[in-house]
Protein backbone atom coordinates (compact mmCIF):
# COMPACT_ATOMS: atom_id res chain seq x y z
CA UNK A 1 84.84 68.93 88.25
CA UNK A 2 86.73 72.19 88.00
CA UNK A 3 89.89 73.08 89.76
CA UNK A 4 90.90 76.63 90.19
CA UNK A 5 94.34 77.54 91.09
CA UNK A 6 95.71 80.33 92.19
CA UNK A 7 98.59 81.71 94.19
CA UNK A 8 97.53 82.69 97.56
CA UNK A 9 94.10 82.62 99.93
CA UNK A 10 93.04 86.44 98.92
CA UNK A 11 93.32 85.60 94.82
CA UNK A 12 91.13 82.11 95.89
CA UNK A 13 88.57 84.80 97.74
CA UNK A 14 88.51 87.20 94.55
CA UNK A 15 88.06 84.53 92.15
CA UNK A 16 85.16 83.28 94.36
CA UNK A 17 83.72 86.66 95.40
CA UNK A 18 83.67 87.28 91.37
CA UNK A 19 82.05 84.44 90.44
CA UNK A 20 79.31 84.33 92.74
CA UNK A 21 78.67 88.59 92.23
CA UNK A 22 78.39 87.69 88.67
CA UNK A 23 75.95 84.60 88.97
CA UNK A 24 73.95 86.87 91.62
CA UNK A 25 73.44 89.53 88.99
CA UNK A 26 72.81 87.35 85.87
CA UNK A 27 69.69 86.18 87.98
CA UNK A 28 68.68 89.71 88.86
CA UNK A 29 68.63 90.58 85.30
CA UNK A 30 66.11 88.19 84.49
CA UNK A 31 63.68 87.37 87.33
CA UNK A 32 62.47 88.53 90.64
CA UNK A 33 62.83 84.92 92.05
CA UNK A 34 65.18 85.29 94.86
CA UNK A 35 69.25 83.52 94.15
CA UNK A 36 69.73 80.68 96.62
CA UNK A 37 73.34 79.68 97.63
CA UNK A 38 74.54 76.94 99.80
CA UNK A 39 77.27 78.71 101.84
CA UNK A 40 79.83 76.15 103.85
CA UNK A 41 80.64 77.35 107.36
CA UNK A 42 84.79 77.29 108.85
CA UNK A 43 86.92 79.16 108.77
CA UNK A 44 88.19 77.85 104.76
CA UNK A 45 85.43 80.66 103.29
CA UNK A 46 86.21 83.74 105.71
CA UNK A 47 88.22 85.43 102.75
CA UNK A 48 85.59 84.52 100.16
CA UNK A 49 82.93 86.32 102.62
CA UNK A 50 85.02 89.84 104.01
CA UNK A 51 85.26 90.01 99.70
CA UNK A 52 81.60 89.62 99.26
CA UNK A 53 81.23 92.43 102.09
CA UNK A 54 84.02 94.73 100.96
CA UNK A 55 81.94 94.03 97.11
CA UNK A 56 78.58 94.43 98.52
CA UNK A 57 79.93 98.36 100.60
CA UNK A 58 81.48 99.20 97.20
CA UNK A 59 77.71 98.84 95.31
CA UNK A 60 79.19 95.84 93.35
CA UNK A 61 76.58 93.63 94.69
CA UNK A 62 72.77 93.42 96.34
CA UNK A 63 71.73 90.68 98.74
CA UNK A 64 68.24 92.20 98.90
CA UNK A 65 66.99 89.46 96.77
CA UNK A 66 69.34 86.73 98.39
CA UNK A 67 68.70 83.99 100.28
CA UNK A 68 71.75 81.48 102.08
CA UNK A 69 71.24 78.20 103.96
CA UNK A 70 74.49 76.82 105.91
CA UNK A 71 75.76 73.79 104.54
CA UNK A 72 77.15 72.35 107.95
């Protein structure tokens, strides 16, 4: 297990944001096969997800290739 720590809910949502953006594009770089995530539901990932969006409007990141199932 790995435990991140940082000092407030929006650096959690970066760290997050940035290590999913950068696991997305290591797989587009590669392959055409589509990058599956398990996403959990609540309120807990909100921040995580308005960074993924804010990412995804700045050209940072493509979900064309993306596909999510709900973990709840």
């Amino acid at each position: 297990m790995r435990l991140i720590i940082e000092n407030n809910s929006q650096e959690v949502a970066r760290w997050a944001a940035d290590y999913i953006i950068r696991a997305i594009n290591r797989k587009a770089a590669v392959t055409d096969a589509p990058f599956v995530l398990g996403l959990p539901t609540g309120s807990t990932p909100l921040d995580t997800y308005a960074e993924l969006i804010r990412r995804h409007k700045a050209g940072e990141v493509s979900f064309n290739n993306f596909i999510n199932f709900k973990m709840d």
